[in-house]
PDB file of N, CA and C in Angstrom:
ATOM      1  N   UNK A   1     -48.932 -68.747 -75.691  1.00  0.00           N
ATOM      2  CA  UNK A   1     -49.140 -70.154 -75.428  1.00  0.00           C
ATOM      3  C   UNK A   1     -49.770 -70.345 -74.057  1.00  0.00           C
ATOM      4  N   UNK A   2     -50.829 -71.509 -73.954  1.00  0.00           N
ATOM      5  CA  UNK A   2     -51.316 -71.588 -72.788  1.00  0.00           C
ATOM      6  C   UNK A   2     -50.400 -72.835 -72.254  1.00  0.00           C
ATOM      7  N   UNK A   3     -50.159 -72.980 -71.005  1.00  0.00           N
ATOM      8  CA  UNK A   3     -49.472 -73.699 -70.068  1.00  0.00           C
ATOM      9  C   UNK A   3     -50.711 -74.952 -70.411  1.00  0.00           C
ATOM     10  N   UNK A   4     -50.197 -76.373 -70.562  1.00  0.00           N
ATOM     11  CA  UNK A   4     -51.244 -77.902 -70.579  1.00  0.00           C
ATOM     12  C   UNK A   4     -52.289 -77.959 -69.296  1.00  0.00           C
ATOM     13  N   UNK A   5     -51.490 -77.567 -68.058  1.00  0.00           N
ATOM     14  CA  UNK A   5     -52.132 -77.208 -66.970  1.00  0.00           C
ATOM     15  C   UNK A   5     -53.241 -76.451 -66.790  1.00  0.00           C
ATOM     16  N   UNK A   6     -53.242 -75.757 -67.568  1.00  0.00           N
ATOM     17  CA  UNK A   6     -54.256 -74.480 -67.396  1.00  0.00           C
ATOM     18  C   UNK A   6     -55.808 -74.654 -68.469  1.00  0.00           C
ATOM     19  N   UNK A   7     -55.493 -75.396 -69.639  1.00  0.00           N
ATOM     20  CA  UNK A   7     -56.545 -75.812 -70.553  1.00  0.00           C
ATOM     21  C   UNK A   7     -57.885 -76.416 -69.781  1.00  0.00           C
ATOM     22  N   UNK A   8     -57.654 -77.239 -69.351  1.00  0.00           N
ATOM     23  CA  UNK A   8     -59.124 -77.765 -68.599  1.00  0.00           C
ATOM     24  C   UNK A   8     -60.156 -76.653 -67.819  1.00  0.00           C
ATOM     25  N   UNK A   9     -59.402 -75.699 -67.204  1.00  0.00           N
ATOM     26  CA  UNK A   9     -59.463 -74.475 -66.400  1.00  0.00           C
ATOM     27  C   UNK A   9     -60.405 -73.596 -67.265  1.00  0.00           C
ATOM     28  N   UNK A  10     -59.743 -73.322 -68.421  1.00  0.00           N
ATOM     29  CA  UNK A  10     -59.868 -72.451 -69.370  1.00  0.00           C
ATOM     30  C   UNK A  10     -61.649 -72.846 -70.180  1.00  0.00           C
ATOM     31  N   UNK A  11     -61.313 -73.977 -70.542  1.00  0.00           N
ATOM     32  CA  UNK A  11     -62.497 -74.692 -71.073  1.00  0.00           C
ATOM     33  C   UNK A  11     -63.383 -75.211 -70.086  1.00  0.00           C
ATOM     34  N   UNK A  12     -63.663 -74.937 -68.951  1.00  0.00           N
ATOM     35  CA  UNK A  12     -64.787 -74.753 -68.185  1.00  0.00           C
ATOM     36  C   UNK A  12     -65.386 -74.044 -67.963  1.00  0.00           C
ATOM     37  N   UNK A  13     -64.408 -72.816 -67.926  1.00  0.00           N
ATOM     38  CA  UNK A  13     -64.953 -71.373 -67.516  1.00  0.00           C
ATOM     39  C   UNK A  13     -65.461 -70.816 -69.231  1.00  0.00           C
ATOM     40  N   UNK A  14     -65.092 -71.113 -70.651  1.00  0.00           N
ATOM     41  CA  UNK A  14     -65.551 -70.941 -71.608  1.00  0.00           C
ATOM     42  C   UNK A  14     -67.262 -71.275 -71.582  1.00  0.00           C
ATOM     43  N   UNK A  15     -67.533 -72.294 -70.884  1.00  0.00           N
ATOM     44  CA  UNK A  15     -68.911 -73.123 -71.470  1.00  0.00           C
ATOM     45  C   UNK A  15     -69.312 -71.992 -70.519  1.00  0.00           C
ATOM     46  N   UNK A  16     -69.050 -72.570 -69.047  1.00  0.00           N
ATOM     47  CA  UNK A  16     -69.895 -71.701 -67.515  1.00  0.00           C
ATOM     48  C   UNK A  16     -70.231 -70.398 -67.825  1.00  0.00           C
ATOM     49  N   UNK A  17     -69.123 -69.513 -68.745  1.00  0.00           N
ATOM     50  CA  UNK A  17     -69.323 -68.390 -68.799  1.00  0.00           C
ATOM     51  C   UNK A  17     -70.129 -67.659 -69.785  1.00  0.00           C
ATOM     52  N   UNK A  18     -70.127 -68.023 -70.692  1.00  0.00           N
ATOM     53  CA  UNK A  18     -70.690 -68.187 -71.830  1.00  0.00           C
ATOM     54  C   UNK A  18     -71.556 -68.789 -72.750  1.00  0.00           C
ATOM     55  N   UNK A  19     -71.760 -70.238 -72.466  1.00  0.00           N
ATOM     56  CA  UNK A  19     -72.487 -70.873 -72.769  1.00  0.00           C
ATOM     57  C   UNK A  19     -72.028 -71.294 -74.391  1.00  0.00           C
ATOM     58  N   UNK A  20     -70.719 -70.976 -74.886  1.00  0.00           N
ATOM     59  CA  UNK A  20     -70.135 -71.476 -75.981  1.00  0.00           C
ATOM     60  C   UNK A  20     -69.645 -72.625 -75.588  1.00  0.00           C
ATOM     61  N   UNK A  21     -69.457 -73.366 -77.207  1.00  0.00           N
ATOM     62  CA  UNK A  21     -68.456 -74.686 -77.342  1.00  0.00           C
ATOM     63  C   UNK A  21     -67.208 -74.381 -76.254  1.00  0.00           C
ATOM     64  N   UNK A  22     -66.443 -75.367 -76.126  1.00  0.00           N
ATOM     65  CA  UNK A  22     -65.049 -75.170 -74.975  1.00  0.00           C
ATOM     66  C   UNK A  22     -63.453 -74.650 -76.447  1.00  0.00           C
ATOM     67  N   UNK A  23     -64.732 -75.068 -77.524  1.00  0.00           N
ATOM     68  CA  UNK A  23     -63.309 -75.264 -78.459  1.00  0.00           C
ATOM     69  C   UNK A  23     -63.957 -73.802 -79.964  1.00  0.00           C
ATOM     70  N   UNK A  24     -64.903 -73.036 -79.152  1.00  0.00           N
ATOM     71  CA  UNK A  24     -65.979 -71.962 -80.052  1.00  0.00           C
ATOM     72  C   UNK A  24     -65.267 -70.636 -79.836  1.00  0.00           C
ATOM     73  N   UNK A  25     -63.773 -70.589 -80.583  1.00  0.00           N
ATOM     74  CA  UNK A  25     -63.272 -69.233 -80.629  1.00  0.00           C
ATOM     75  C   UNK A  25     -64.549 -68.012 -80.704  1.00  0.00           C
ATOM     76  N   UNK A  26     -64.660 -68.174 -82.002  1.00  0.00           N
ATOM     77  CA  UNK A  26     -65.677 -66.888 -83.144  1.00  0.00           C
ATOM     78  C   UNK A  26     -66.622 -66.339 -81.359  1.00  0.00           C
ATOM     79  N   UNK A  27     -66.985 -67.298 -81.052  1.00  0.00           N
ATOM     80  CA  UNK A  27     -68.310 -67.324 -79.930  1.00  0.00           C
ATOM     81  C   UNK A  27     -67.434 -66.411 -78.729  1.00  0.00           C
ATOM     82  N   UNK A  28     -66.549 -66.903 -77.729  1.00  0.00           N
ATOM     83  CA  UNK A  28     -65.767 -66.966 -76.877  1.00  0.00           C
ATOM     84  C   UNK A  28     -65.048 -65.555 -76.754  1.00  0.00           C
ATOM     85  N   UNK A  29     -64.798 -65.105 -77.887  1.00  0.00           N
ATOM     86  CA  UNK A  29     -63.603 -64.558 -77.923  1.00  0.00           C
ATOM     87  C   UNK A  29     -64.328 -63.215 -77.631  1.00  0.00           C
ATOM     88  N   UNK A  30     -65.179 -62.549 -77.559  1.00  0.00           N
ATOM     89  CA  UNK A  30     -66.101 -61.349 -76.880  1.00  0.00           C
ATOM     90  C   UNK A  30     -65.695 -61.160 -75.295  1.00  0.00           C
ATOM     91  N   UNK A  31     -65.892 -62.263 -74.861  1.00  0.00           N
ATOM     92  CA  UNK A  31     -65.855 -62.671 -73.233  1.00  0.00           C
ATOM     93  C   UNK A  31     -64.438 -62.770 -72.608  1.00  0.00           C
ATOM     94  N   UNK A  32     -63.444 -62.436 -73.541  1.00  0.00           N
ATOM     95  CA  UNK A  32     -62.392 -62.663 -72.952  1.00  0.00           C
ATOM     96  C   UNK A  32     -62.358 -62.773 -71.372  1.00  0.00           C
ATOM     97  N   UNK A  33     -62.968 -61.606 -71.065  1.00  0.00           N
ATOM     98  CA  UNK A  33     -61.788 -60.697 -69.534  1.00  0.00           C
ATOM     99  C   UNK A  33     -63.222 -61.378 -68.667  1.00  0.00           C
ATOM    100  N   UNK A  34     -64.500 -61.714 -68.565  1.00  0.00           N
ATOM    101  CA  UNK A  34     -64.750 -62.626 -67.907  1.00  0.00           C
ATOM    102  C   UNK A  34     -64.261 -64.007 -67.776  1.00  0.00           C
ATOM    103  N   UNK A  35     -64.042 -64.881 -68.784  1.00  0.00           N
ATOM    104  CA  UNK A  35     -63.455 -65.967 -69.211  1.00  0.00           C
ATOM    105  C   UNK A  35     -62.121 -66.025 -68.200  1.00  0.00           C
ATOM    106  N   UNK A  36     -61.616 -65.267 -68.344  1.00  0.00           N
ATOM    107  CA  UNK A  36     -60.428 -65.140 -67.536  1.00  0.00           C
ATOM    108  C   UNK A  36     -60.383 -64.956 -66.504  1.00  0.00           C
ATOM    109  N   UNK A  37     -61.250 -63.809 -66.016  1.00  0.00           N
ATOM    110  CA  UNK A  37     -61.495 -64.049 -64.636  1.00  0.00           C
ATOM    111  C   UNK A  37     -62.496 -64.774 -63.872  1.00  0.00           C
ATOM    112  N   UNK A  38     -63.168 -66.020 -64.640  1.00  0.00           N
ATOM    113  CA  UNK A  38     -63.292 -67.070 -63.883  1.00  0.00           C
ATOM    114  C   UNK A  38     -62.908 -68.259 -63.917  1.00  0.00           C
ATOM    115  N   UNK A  39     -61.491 -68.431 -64.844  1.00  0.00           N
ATOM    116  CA  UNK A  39     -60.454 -69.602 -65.158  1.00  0.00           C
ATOM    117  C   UNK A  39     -59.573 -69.408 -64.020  1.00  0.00           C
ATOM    118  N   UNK A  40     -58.765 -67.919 -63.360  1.00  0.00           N
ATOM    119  CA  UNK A  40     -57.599 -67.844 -62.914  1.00  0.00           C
ATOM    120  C   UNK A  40     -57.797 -68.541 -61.167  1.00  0.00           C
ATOM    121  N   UNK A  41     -58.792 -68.443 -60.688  1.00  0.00           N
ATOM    122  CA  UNK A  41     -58.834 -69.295 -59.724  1.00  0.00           C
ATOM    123  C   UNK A  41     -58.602 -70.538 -59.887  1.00  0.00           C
ATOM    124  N   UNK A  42     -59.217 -70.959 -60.491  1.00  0.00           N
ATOM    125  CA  UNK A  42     -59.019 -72.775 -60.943  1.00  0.00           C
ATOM    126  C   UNK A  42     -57.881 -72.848 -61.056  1.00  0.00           C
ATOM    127  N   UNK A  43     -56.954 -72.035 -62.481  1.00  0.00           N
ATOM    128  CA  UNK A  43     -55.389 -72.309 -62.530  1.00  0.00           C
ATOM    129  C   UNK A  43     -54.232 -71.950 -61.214  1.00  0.00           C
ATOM    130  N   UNK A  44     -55.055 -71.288 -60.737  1.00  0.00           N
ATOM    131  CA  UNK A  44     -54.313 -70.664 -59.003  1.00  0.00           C
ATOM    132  C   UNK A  44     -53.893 -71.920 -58.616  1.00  0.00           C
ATOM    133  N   UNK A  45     -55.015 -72.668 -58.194  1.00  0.00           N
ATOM    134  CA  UNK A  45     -55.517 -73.212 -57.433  1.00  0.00           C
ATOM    135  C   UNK A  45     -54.978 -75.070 -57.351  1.00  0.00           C
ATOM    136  N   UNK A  46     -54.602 -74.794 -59.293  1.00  0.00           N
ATOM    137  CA  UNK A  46     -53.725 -76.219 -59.784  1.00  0.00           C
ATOM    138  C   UNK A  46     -52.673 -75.803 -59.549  1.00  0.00           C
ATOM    139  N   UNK A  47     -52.185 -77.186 -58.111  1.00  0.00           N
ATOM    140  CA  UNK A  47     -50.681 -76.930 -57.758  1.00  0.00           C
ATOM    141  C   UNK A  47     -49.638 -77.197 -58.621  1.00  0.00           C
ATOM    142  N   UNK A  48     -48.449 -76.295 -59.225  1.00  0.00           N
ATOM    143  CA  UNK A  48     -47.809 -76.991 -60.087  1.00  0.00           C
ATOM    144  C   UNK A  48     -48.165 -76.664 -60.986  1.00  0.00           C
ATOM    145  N   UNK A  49     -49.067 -75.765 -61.760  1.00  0.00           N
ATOM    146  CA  UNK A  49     -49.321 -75.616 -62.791  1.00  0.00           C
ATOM    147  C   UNK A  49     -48.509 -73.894 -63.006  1.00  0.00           C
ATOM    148  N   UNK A  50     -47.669 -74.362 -64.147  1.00  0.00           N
ATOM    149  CA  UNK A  50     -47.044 -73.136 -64.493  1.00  0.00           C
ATOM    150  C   UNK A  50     -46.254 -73.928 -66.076  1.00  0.00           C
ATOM    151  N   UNK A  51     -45.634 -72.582 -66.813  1.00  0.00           N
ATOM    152  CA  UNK A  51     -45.712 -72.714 -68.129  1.00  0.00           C
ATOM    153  C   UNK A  51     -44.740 -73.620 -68.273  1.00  0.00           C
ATOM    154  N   UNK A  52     -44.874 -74.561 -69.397  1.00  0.00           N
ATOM    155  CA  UNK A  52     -45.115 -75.604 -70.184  1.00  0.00           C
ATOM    156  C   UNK A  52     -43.755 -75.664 -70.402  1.00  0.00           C
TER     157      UNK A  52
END
């Protein structure tokens, strides 16, 4: 499960990184471990953001 906090994060770094839909598993899902490592700053970075 992703933390509510962390979604916006997640779906920025989907498009930025990739250039897929925010909501384009099939597309996305190659890119994981970039995806991720350019979401975890953002979620760092949201104070207060921790699981749900």
């Amino acid at each position: 499960n992703i933390p509510s906090c962390a979604v916006n994060c997640i779906e920025q770094s989907v498009v930025k990184v990739t250039g897929c839909g925010s909501t384009d598993v099939d597309c996305a899902c190659p890119h994981f471990d970039d995806i991720e490592n350019d979401a975890i700053p953002c979620v760092i970075s949201s104070q207060g953001c921790g699981p749900d």
